[in-house]
Protein backbone atom coordinates (compact mmCIF):
# COMPACT_ATOMS: atom_id res chain seq x y z
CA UNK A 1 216.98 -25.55 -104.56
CA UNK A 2 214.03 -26.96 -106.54
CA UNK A 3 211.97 -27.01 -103.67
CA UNK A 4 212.51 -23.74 -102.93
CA UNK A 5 211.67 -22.05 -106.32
CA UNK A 6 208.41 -23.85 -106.38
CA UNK A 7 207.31 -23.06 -103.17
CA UNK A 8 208.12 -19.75 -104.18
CA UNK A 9 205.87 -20.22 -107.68
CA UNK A 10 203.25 -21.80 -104.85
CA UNK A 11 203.06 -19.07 -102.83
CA UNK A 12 202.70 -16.36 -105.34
CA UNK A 13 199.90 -17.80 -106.88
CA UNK A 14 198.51 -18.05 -103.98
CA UNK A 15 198.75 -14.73 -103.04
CA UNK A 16 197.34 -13.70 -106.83
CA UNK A 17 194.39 -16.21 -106.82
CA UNK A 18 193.90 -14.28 -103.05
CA UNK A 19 193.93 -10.76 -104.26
CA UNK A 20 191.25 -11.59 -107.41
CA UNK A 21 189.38 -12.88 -104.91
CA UNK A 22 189.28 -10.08 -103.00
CA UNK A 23 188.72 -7.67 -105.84
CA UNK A 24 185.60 -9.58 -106.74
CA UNK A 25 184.17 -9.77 -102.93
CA UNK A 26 184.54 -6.18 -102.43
CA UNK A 27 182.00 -5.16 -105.72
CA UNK A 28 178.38 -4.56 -103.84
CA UNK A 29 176.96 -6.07 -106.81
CA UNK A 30 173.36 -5.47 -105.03
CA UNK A 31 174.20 -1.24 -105.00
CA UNK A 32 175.53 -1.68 -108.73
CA UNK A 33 172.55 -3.27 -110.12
CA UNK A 34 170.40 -1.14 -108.42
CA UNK A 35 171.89 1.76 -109.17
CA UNK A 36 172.35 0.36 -112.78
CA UNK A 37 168.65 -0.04 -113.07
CA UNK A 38 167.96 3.60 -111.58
CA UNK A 39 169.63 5.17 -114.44
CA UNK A 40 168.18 2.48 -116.97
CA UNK A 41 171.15 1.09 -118.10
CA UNK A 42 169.79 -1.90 -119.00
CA UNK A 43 167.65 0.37 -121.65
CA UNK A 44 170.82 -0.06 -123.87
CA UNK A 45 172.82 -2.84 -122.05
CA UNK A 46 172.28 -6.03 -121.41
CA UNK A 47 174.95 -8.70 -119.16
CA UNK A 48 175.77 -10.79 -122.63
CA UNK A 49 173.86 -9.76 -125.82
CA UNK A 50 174.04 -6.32 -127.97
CA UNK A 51 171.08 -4.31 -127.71
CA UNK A 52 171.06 -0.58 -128.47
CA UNK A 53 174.75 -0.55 -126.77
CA UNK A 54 177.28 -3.41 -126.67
CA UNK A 55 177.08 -5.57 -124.13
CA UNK A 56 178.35 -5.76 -120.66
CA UNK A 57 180.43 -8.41 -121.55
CA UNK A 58 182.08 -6.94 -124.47
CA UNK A 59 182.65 -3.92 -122.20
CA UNK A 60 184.38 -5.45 -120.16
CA UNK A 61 186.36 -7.46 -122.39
CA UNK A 62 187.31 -3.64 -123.76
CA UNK A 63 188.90 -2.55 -120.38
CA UNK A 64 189.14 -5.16 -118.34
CA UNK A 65 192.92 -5.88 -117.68
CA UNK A 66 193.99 -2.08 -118.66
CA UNK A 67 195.61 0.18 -116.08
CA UNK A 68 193.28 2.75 -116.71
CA UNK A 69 190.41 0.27 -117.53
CA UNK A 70 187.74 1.52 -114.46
CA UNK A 71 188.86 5.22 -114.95
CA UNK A 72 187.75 4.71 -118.62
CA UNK A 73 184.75 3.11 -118.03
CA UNK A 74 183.71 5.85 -115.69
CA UNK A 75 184.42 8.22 -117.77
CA UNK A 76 182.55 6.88 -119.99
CA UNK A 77 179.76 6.87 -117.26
CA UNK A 78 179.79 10.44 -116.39
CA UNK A 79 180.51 12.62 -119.12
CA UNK A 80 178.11 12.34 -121.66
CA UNK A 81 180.68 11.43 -124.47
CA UNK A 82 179.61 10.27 -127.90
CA UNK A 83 179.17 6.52 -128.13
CA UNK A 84 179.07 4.58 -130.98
CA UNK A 85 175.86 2.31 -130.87
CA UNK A 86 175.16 -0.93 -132.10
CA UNK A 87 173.23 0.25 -135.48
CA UNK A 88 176.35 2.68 -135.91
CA UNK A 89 174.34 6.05 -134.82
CA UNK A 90 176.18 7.89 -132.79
CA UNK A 91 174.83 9.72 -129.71
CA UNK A 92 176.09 11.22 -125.71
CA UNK A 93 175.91 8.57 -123.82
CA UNK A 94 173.39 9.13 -120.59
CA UNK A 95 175.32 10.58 -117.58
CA UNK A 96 174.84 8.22 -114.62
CA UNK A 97 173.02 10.27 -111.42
CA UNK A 98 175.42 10.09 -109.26
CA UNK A 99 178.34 11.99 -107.94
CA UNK A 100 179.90 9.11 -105.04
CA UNK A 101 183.13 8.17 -106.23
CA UNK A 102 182.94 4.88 -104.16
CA UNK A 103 179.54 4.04 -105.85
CA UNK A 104 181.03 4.78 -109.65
CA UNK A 105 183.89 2.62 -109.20
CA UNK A 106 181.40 0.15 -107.70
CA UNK A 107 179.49 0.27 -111.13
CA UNK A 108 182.80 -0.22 -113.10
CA UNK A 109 184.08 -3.09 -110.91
CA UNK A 110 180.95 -4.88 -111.38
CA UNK A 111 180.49 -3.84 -115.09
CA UNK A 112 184.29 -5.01 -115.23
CA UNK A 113 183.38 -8.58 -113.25
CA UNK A 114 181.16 -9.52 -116.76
């Protein structure tokens, strides 16, 4: 009976270590950067330190995890809400140029990978 139940522990976190790594190889981190520099993100964000914007890093940390978590962060993406900047100015955040659903949740996946 023991043997069972771990095999069965075993194989399920096999199958979850599996599926994250799957997640992960399917972000075109190549497309997101680029496409991530086109729109000067990085004018505001920066992979692990504050700089106008938070970072990518504590974005993530904000959705990552969260049902909704790439939905928000795209929204976030493409409709020009007010963001609350590092200084504590407010402003609409810069729409990203780009209307490809598969290349927006590319952007969040990746942003979401930090």
């Amino acid at each position: 009976m023991k043997l069972t139940s771990l095999s069965a522990v075993l194989g399920a976190t096999a199958f979850s270590l599996i599926t994250l790594t799957s997640a992960h190889a399917a972000i075109d981190v190549d497309a997101a950067k680029a496409l991530s520099k086109k729109n000067d993100c990085t004018k505001c964000h920066a992979p692990d330190k504050a700089k106008k914007g938070p970072s990518l890093k504590k974005i993530a940390d904000k959705y990552r995890g969260k049902a909704d978590g790439q939905e928000k962060a795209i929204k976030n993406m493409t409709s020009g809400l007010k963001v609350k900047l590092e200084d504590g100015t407010e402003e609409e955040h810069k729409i990203i140029d780009t209307k490809d659903p598969a290349q927006l949740k590319n952007l969040a996946d990746w942003i979401l990978s930090h």
